[in-house]
PDB file of N, CA and C in Angstrom:
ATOM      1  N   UNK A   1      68.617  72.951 107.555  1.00  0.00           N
ATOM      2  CA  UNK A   1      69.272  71.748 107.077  1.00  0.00           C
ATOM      3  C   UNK A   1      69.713  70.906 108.280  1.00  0.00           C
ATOM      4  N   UNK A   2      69.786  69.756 108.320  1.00  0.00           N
ATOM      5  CA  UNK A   2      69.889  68.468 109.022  1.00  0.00           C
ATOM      6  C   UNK A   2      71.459  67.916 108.527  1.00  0.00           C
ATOM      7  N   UNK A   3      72.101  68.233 109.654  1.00  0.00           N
ATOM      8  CA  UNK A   3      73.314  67.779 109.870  1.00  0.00           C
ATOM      9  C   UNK A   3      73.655  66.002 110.242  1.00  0.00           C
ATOM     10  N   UNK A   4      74.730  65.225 109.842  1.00  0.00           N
ATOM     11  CA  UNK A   4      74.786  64.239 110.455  1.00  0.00           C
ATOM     12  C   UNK A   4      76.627  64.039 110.628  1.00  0.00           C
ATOM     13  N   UNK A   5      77.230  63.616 111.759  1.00  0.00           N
ATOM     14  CA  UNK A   5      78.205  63.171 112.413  1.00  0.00           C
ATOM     15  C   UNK A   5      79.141  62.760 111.138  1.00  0.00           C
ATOM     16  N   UNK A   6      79.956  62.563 110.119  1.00  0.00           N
ATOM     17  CA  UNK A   6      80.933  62.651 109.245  1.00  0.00           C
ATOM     18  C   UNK A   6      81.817  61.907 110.070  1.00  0.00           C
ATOM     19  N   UNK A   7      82.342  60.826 109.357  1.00  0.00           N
ATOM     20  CA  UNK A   7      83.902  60.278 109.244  1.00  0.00           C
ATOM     21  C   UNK A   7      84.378  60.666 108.077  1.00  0.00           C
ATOM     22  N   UNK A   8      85.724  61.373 108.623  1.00  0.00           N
ATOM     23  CA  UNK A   8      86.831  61.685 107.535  1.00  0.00           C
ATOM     24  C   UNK A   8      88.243  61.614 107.850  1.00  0.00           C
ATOM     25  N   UNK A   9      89.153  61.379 106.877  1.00  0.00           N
ATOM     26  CA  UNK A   9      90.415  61.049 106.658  1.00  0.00           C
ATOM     27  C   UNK A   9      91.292  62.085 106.842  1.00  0.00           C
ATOM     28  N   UNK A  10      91.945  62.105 107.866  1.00  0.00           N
ATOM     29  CA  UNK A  10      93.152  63.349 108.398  1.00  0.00           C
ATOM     30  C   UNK A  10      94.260  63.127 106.631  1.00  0.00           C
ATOM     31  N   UNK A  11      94.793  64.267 106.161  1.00  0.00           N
ATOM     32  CA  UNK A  11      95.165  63.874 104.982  1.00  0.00           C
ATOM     33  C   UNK A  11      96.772  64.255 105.387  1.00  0.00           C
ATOM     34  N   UNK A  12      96.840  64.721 106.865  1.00  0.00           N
ATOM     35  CA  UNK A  12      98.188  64.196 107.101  1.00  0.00           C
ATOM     36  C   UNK A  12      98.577  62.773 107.961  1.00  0.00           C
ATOM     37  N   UNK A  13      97.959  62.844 108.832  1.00  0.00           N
ATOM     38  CA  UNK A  13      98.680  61.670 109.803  1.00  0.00           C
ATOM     39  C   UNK A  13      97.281  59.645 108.955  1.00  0.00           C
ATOM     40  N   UNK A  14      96.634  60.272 108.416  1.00  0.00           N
ATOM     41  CA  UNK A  14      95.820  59.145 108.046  1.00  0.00           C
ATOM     42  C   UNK A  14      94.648  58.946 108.675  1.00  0.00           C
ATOM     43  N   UNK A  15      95.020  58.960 110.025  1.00  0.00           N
ATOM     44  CA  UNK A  15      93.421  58.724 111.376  1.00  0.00           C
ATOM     45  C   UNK A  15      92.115  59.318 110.798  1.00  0.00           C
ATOM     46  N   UNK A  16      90.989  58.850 111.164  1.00  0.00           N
ATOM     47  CA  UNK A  16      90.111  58.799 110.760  1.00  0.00           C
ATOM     48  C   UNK A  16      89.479  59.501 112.251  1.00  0.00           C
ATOM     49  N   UNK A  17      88.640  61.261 111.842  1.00  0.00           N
ATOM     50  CA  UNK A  17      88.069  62.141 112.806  1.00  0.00           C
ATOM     51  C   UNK A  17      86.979  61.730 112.318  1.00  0.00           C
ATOM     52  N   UNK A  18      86.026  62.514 113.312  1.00  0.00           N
ATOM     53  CA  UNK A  18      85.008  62.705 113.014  1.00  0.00           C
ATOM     54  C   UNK A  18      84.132  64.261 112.952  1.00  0.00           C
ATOM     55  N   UNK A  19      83.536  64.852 111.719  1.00  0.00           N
ATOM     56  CA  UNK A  19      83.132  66.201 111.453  1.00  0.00           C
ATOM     57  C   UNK A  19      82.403  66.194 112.233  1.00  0.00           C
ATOM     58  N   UNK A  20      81.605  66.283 113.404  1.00  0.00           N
ATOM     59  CA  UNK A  20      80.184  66.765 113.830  1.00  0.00           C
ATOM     60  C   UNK A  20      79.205  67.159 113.512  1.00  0.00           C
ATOM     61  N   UNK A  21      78.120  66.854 113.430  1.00  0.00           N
ATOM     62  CA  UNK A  21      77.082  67.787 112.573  1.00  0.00           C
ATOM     63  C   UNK A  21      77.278  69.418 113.357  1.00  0.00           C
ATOM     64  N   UNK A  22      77.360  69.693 114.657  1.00  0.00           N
ATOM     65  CA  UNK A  22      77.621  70.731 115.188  1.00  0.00           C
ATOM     66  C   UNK A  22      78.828  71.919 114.220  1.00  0.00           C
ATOM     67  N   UNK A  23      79.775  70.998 114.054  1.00  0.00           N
ATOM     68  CA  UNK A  23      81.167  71.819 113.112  1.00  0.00           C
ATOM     69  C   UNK A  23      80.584  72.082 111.907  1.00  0.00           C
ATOM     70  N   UNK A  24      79.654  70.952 111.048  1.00  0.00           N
ATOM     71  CA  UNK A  24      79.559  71.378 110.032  1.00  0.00           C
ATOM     72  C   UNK A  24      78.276  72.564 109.939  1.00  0.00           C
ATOM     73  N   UNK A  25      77.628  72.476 111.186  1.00  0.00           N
ATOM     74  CA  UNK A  25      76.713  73.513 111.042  1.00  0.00           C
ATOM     75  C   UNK A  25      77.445  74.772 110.995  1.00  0.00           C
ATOM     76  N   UNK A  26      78.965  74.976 111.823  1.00  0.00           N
ATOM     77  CA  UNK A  26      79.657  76.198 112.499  1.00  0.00           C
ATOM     78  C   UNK A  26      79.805  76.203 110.878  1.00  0.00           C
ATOM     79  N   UNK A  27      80.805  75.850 110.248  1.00  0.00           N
ATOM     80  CA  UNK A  27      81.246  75.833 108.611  1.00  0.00           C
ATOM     81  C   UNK A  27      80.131  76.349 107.892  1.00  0.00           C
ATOM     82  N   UNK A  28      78.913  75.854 107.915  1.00  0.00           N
ATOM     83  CA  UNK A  28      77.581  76.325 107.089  1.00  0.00           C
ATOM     84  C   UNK A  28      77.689  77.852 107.315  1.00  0.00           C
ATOM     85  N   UNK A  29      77.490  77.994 108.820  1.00  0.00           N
ATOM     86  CA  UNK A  29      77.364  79.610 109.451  1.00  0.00           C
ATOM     87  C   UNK A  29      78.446  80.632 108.424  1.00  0.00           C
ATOM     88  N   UNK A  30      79.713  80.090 108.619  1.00  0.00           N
ATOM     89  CA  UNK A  30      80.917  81.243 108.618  1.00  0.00           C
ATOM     90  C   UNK A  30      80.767  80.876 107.104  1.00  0.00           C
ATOM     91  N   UNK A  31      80.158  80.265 105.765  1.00  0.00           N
ATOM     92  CA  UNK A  31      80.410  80.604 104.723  1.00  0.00           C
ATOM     93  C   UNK A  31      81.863  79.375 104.106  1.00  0.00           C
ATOM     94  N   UNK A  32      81.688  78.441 105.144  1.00  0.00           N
ATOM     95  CA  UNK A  32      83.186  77.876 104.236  1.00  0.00           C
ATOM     96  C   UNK A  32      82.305  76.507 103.575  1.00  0.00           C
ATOM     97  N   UNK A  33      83.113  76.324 102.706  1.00  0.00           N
ATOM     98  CA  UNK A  33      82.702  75.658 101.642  1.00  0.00           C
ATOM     99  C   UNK A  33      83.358  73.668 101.435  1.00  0.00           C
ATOM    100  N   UNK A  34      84.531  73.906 101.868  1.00  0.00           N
ATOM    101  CA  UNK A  34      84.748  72.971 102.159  1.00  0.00           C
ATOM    102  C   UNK A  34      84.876  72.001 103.362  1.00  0.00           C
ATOM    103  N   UNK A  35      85.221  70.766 103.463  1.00  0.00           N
ATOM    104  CA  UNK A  35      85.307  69.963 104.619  1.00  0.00           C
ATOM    105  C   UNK A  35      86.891  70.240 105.343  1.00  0.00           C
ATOM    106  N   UNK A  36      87.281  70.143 106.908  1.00  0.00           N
ATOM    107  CA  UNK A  36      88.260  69.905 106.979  1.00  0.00           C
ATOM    108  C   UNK A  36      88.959  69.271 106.375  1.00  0.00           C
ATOM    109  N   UNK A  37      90.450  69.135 106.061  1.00  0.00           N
ATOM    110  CA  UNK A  37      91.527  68.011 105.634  1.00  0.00           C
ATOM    111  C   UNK A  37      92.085  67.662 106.791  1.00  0.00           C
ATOM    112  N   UNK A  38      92.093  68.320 107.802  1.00  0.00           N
ATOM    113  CA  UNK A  38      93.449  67.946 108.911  1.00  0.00           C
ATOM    114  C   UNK A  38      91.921  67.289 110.135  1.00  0.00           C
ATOM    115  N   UNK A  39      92.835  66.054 110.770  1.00  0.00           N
ATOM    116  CA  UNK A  39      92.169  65.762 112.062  1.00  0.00           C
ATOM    117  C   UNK A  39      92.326  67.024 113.344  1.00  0.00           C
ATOM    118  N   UNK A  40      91.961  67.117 114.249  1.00  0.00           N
ATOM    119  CA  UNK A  40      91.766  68.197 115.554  1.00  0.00           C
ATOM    120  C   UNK A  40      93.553  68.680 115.869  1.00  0.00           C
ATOM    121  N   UNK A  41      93.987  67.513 115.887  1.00  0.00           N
ATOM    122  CA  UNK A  41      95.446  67.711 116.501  1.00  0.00           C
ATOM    123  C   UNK A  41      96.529  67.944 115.003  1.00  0.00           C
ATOM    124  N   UNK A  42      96.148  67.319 113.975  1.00  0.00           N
ATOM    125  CA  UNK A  42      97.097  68.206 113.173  1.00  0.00           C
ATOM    126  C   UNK A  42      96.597  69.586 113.048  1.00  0.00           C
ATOM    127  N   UNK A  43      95.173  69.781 112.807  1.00  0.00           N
ATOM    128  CA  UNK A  43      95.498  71.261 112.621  1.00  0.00           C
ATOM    129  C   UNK A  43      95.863  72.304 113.616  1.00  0.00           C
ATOM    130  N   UNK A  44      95.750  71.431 114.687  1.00  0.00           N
ATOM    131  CA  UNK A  44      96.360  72.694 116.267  1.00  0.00           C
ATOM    132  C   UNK A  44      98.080  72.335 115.619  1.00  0.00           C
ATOM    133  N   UNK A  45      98.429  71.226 115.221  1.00  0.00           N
ATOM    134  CA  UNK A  45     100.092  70.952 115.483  1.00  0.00           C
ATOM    135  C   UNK A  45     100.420  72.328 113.876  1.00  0.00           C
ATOM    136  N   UNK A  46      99.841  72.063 112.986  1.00  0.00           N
ATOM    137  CA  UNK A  46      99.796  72.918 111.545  1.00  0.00           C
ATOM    138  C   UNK A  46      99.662  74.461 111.981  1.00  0.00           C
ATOM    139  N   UNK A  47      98.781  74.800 113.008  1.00  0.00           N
ATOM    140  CA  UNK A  47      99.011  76.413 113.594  1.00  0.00           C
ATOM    141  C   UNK A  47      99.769  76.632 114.312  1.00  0.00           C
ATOM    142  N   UNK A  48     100.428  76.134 115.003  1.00  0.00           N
ATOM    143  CA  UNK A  48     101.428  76.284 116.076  1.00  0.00           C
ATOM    144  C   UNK A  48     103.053  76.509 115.312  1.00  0.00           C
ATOM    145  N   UNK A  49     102.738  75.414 113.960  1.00  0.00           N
ATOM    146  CA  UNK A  49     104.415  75.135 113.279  1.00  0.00           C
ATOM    147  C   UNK A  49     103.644  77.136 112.546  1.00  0.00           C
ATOM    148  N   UNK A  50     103.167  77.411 112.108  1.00  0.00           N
ATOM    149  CA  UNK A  50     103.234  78.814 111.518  1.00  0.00           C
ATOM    150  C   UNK A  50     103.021  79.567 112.323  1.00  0.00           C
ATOM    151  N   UNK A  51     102.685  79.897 113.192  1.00  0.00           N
ATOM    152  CA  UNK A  51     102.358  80.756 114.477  1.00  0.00           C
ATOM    153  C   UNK A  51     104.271  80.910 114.985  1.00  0.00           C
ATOM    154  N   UNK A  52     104.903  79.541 114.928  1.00  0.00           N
ATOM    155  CA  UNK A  52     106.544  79.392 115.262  1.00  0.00           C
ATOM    156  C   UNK A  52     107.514  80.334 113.934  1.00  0.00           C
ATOM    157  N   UNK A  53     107.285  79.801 113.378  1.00  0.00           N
ATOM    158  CA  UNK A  53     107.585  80.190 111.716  1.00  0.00           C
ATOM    159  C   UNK A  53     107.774  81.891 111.102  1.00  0.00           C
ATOM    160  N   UNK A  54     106.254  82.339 112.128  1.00  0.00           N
ATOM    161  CA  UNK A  54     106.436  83.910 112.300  1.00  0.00           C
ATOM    162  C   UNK A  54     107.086  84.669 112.671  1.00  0.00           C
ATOM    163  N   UNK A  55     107.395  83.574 114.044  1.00  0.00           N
ATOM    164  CA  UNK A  55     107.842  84.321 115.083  1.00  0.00           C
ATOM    165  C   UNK A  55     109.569  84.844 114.871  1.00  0.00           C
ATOM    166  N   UNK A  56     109.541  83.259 114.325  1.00  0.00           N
ATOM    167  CA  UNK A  56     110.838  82.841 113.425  1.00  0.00           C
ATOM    168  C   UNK A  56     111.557  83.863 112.790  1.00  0.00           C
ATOM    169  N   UNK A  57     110.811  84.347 111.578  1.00  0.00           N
ATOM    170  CA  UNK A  57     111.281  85.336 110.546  1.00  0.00           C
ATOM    171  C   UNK A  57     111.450  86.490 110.923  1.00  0.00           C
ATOM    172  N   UNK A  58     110.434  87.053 112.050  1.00  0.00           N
ATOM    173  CA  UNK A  58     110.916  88.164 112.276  1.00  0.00           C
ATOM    174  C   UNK A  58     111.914  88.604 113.169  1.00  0.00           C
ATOM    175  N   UNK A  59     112.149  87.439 113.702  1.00  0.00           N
ATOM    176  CA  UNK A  59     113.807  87.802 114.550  1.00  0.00           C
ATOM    177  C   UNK A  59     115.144  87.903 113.680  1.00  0.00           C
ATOM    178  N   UNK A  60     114.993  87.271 111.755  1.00  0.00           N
ATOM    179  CA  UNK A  60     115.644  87.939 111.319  1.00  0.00           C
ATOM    180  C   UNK A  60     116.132  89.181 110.594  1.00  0.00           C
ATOM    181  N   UNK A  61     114.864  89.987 110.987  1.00  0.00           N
ATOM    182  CA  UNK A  61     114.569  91.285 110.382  1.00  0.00           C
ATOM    183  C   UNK A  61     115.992  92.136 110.713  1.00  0.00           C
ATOM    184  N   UNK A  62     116.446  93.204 110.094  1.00  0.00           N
ATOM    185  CA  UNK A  62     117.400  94.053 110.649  1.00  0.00           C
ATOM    186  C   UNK A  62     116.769  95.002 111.328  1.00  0.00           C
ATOM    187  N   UNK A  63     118.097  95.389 112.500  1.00  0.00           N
ATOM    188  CA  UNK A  63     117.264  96.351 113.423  1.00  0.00           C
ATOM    189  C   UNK A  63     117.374  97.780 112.596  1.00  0.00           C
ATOM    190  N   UNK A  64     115.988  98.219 113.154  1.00  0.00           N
ATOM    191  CA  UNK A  64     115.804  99.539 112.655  1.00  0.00           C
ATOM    192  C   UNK A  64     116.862 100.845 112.643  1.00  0.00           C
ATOM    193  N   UNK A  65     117.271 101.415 111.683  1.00  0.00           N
ATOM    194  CA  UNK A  65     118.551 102.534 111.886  1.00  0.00           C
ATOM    195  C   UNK A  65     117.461 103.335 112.953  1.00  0.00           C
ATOM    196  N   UNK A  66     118.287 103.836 113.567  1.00  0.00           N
ATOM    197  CA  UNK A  66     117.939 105.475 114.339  1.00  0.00           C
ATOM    198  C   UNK A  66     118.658 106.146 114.326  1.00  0.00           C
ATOM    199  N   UNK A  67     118.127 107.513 113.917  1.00  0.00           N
ATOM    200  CA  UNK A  67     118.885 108.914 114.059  1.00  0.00           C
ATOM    201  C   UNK A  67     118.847 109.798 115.059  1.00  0.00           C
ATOM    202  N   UNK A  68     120.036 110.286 115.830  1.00  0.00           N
ATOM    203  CA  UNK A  68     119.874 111.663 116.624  1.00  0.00           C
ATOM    204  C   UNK A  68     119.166 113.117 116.522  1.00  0.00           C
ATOM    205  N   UNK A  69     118.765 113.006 116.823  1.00  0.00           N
ATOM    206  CA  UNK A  69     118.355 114.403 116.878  1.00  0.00           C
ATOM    207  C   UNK A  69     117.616 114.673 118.226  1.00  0.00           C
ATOM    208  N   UNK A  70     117.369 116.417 118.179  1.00  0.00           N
ATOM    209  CA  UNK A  70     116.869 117.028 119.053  1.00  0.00           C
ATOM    210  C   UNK A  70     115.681 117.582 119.475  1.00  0.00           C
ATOM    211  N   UNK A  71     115.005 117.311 120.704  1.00  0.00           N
ATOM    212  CA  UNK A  71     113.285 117.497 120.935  1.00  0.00           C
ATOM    213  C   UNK A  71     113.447 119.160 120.396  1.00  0.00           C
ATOM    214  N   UNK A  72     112.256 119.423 119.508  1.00  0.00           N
ATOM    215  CA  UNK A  72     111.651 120.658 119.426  1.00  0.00           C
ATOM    216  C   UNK A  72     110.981 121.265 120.473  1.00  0.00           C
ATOM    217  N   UNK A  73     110.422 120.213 121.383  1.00  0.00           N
ATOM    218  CA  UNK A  73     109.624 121.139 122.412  1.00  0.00           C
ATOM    219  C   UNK A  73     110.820 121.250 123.913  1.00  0.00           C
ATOM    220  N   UNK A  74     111.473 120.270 124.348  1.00  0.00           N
ATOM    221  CA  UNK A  74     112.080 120.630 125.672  1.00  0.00           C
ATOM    222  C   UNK A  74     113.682 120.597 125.181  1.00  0.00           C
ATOM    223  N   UNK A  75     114.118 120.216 124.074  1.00  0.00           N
ATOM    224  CA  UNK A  75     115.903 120.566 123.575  1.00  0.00           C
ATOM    225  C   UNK A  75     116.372 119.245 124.535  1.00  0.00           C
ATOM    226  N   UNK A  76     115.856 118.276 124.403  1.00  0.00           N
ATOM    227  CA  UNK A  76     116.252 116.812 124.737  1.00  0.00           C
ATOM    228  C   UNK A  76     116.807 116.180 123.695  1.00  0.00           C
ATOM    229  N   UNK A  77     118.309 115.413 123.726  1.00  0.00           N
ATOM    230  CA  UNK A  77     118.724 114.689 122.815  1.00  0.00           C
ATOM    231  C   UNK A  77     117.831 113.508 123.064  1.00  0.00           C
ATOM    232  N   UNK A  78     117.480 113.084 121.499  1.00  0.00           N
ATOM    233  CA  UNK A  78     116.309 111.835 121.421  1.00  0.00           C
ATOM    234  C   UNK A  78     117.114 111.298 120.624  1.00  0.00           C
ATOM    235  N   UNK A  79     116.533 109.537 120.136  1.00  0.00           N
ATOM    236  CA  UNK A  79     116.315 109.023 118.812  1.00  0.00           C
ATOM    237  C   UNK A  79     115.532 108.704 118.441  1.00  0.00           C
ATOM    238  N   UNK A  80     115.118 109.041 116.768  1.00  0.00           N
ATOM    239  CA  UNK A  80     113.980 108.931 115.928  1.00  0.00           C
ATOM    240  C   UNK A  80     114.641 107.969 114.851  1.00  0.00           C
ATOM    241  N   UNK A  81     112.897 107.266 114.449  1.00  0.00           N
ATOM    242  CA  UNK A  81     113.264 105.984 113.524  1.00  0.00           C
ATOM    243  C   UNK A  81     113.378 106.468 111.942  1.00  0.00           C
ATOM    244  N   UNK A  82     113.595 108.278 111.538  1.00  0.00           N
ATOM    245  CA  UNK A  82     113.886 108.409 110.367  1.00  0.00           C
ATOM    246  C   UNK A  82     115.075 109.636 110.821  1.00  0.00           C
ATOM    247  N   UNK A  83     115.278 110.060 109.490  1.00  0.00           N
ATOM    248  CA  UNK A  83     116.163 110.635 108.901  1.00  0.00           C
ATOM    249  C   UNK A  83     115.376 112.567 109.324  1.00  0.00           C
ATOM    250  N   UNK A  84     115.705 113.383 110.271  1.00  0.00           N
ATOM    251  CA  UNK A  84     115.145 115.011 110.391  1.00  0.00           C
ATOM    252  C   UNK A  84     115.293 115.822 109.131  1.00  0.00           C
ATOM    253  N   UNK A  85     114.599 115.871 108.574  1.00  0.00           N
ATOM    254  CA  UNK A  85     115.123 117.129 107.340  1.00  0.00           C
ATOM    255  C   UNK A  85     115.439 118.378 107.852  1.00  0.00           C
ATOM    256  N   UNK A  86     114.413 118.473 109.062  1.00  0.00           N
ATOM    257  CA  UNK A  86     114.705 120.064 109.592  1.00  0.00           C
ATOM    258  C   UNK A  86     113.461 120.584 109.337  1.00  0.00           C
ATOM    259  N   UNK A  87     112.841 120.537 108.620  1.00  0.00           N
ATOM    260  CA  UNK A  87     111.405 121.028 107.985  1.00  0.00           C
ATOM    261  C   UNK A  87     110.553 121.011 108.913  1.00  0.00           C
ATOM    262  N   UNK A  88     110.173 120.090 109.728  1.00  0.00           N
ATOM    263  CA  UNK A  88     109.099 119.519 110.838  1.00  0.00           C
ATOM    264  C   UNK A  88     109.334 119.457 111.973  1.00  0.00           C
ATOM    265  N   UNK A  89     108.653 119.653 113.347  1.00  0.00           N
ATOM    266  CA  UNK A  89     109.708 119.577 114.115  1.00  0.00           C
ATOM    267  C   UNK A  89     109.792 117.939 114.696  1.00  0.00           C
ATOM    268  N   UNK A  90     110.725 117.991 115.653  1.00  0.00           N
ATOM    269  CA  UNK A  90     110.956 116.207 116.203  1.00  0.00           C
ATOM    270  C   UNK A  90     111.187 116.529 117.575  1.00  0.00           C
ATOM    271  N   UNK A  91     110.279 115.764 118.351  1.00  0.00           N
ATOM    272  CA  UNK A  91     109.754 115.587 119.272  1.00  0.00           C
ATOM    273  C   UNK A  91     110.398 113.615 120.424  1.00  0.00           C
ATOM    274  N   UNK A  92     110.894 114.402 121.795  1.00  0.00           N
ATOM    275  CA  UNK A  92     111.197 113.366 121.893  1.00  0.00           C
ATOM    276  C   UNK A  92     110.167 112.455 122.394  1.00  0.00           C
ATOM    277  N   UNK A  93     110.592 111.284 123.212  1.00  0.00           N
ATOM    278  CA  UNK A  93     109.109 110.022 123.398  1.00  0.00           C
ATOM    279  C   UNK A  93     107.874 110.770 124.221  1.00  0.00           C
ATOM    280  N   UNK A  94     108.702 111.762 125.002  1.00  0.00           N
ATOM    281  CA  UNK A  94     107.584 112.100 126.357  1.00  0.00           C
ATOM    282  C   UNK A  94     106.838 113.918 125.310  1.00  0.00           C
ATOM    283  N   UNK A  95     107.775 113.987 124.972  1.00  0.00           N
ATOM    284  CA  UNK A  95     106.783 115.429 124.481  1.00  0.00           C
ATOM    285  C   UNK A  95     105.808 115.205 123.211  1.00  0.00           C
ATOM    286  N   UNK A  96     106.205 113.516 122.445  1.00  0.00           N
ATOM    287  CA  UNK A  96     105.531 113.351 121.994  1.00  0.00           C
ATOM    288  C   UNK A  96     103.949 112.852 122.092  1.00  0.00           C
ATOM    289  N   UNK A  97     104.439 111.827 123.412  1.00  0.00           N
ATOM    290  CA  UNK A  97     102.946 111.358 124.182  1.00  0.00           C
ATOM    291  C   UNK A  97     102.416 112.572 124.574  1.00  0.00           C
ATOM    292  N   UNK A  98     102.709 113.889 124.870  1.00  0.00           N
ATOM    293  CA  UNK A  98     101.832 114.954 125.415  1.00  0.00           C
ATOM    294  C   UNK A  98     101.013 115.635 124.424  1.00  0.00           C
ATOM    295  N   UNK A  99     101.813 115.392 123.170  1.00  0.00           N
ATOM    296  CA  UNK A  99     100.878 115.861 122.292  1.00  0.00           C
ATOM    297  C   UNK A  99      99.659 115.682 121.170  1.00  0.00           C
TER     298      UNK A  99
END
């Protein structure tokens, strides 16, 4: 198929891009179906505000509880990110990387 150069309407800022036949060939390739909506620079400015947004939310996560307990293999006080039943053993950071 024979591509040709596209003018289209950024459907945020208004400006008028242009598709490439090159892009729309890339779009043909990967299976997408529709045309861009955003011009070049809203959609870099549109990934950046959610890429921020991420970053955002997870700084309000609560920090993880940790519990004390004691390495099974060298009798090192550690902390682990659950609760020991006792059943299994618990291992601190370094006897765990060894194993």
């Amino acid at each position: 198929m024979v591509y040709v150069d596209k003018n289209l309407e950024c459907k945020d800022c208004g400006k008028t891009f242009v598709f490439s036949a090159n892009e729309q060939e890339f779009y043909a390739e990967k299976g997408f179906k529709n045309e861009p909506l955003r011009c070049p620079e809203c959609r870099s400015a549109r990934k950046q505000n959610v890429r921020n947004n991420r970053r955002d939310n997870n700084s309000f996560r609560a920090p993880r509880k940790m519990y004390r307990a004691t390495c099974s293999a060298c009798g090192a006080s550690t902390e682990v990110p659950f609760k020991p039943s006792g059943e299994k053993p618990v291992y601190c950071r370094d006897c765990f990387q060894r194993r």
